[in-house]
N, C-alpha and C. Protein backbone atom coordinates (compact mmCIF):
# COMPACT_ATOMS: atom_id res chain seq x y z
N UNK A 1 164.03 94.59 79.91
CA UNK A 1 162.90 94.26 80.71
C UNK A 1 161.63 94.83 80.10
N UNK A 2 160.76 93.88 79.99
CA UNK A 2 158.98 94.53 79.78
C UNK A 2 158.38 95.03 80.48
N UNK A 3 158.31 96.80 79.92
CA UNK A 3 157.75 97.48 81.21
C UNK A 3 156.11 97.93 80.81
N UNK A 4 155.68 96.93 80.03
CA UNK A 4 154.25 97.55 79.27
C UNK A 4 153.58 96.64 80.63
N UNK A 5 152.13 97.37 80.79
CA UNK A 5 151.32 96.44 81.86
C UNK A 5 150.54 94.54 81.06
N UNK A 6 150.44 94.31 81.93
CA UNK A 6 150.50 92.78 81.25
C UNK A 6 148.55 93.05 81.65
N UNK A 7 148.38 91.80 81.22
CA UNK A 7 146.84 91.74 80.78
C UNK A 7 146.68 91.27 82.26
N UNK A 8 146.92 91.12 83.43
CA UNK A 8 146.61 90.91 84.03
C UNK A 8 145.86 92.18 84.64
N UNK A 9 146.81 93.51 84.88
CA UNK A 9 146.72 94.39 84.90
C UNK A 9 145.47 95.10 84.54
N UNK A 10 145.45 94.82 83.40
CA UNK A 10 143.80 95.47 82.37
C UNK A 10 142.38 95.08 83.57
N UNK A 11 142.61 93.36 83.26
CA UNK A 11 141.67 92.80 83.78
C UNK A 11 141.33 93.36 85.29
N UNK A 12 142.24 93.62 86.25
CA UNK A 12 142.19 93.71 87.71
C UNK A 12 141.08 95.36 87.98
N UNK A 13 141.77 96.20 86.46
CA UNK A 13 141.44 97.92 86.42
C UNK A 13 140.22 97.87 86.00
N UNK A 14 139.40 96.59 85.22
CA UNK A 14 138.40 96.48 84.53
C UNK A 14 137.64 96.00 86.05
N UNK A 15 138.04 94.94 86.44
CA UNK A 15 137.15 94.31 87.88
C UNK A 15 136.56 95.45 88.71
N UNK A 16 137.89 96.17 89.13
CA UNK A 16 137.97 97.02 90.44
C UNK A 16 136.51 98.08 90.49
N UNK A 17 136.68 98.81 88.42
CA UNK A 17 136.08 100.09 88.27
C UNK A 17 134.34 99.33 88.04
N UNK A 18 134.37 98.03 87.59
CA UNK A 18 132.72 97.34 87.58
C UNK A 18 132.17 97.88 89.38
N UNK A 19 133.24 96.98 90.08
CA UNK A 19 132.76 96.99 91.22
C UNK A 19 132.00 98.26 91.94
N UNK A 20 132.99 99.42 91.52
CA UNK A 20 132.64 100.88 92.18
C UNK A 20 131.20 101.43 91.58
N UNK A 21 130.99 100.67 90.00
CA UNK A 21 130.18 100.81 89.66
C UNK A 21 128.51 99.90 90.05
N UNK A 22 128.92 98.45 89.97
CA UNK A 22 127.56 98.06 90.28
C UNK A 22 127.60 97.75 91.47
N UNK A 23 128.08 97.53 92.73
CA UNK A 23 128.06 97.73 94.00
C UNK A 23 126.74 98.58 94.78
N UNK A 24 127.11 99.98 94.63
CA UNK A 24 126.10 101.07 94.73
C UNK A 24 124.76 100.77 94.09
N UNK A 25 124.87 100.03 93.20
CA UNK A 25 123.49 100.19 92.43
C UNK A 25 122.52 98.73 92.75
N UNK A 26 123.23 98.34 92.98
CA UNK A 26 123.20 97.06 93.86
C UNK A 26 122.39 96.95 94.71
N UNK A 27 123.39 97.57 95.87
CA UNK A 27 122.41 98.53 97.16
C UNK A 27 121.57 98.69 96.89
N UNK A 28 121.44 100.11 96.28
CA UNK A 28 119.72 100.37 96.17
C UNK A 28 118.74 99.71 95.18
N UNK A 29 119.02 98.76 94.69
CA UNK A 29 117.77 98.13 94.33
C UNK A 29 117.84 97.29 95.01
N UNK A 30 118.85 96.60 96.10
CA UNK A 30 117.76 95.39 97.17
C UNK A 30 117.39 96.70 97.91
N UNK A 31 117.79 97.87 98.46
CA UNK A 31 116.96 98.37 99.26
C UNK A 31 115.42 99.12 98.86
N UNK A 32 115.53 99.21 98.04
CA UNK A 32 114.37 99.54 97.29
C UNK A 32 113.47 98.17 96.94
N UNK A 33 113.93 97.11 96.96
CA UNK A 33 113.01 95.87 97.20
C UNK A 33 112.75 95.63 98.58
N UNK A 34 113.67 95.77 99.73
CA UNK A 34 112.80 95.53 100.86
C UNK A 34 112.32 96.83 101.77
N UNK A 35 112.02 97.88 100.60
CA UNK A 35 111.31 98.89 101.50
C UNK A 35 112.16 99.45 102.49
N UNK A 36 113.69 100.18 101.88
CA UNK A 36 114.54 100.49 102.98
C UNK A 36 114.90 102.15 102.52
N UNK A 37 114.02 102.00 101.76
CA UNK A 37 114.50 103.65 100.74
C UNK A 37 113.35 104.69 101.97
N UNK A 38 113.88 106.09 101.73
CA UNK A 38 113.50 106.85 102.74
C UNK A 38 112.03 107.69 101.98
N UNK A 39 111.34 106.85 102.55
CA UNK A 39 110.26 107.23 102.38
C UNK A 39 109.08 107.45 103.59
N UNK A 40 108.79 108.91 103.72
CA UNK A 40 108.65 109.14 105.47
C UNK A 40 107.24 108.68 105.63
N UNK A 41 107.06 108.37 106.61
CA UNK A 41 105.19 108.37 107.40
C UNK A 41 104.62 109.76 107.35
N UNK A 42 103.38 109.76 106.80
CA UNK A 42 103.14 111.14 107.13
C UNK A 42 102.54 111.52 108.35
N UNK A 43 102.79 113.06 108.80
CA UNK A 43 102.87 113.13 109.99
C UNK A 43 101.57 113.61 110.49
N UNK A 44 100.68 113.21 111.05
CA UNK A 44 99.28 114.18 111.46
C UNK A 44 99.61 115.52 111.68
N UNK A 45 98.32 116.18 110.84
CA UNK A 45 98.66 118.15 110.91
C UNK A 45 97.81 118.17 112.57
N UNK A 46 98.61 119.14 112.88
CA UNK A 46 97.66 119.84 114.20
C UNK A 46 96.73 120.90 113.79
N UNK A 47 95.90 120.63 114.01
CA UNK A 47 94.96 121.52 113.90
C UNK A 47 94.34 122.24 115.35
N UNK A 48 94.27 123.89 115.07
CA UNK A 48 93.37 124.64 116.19
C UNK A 48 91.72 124.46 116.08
N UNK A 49 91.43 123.90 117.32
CA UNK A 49 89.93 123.03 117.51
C UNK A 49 88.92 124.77 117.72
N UNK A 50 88.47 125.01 116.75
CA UNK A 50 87.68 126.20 116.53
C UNK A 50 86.33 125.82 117.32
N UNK A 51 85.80 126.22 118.18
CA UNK A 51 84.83 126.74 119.21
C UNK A 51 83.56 127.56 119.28
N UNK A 52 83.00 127.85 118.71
CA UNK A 52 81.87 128.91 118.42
C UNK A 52 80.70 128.26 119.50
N UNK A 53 80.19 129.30 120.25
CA UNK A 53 79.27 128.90 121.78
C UNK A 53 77.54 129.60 120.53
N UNK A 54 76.78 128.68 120.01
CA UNK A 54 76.03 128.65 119.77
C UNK A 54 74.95 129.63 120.33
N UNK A 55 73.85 130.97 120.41
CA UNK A 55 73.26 131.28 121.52
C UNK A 55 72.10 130.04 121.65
N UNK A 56 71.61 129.74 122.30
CA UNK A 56 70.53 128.88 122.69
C UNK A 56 70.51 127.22 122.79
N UNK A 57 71.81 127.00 122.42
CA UNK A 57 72.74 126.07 122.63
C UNK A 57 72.57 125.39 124.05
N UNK A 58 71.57 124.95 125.22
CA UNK A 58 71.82 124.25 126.14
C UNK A 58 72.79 123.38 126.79
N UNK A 59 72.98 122.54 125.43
CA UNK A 59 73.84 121.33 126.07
C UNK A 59 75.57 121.52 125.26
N UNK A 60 75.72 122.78 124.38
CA UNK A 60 77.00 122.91 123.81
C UNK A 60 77.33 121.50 123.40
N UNK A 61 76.37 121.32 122.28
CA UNK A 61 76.97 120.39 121.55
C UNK A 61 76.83 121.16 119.55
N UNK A 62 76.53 121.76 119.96
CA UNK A 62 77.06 122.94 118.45
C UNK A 62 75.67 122.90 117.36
N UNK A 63 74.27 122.11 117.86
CA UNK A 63 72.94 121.87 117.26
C UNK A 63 72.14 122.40 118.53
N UNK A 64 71.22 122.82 117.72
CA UNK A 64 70.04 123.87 118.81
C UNK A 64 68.57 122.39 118.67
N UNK A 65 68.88 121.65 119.41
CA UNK A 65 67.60 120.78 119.38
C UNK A 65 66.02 121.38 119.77
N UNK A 66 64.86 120.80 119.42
CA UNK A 66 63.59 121.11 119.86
C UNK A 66 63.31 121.54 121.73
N UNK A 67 63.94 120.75 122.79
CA UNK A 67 63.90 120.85 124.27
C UNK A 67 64.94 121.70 124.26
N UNK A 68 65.64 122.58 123.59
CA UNK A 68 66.71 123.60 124.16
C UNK A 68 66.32 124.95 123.86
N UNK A 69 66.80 125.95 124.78
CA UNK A 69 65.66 127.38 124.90
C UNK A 69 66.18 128.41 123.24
N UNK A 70 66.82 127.71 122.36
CA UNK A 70 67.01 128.04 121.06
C UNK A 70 66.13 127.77 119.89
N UNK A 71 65.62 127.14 120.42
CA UNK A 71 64.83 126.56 119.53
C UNK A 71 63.57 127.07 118.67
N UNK A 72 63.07 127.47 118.07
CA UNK A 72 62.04 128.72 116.70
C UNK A 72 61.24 127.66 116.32
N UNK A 73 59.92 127.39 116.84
CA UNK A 73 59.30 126.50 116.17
C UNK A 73 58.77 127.04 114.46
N UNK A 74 58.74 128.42 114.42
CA UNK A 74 58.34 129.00 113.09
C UNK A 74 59.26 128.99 112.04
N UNK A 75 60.09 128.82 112.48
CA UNK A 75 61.28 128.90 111.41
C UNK A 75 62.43 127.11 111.47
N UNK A 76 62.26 126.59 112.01
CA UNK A 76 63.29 125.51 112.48
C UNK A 76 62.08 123.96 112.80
N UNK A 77 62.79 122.49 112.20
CA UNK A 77 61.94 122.05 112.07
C UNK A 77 60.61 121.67 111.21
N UNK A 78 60.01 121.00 111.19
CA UNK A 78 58.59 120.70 111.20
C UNK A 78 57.84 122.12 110.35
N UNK A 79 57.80 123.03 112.09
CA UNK A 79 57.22 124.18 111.48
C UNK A 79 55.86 124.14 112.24
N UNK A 80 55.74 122.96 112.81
CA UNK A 80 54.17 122.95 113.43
C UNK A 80 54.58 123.39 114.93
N UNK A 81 53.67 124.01 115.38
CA UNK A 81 54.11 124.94 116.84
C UNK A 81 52.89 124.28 117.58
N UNK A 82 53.09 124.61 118.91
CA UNK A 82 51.43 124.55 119.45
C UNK A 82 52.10 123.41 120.06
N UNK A 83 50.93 123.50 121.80
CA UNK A 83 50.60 122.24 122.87
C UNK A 83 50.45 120.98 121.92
N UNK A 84 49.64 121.04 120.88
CA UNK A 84 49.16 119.87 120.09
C UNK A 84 50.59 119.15 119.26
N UNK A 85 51.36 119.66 119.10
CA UNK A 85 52.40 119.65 117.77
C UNK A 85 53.09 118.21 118.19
């Protein structure tokens, strides 16, 4: 009796080990064509909302305008002071 493997054999060991091989690779390049690869959203940072109370600040909006009791006409502004200004 012929106990050597017949070419059928070869061929089936040759199929099987392609398969294990391009299968996987397969996969990920259609998934990598329809955008299935793990690639995350990025996530918004939280940030602590820092606060500083301005002095002369009226309306706490974090600018010392001309009508708010902060306001330096000698130094801030224009620069022109006075009823007339």
């Amino acid at each position: 009796m012929n106990r050597s493997p017949s070419i059928f054999t070869y061929a089936v060991t040759v199929v099987v080990a392609a398969l294990f091989y391009l299968v996987p690779i397969a996969v990920m390049a259609l998934c990598i064509h329809l955008g299935l690869y793990a690639h995350p959203e990025p996530q918004p940072v939280a940030t602590a909302a820092v606060t500083t109370v301005v002095p002369g600040d009226d309306n706490g909006d974090g600018i010392i305008d001309e009508d708010e009791s902060g306001w330096d006409c000698a130094t801030m502004g224009n620069r022109i002071c006075g009823w007339c200004a």
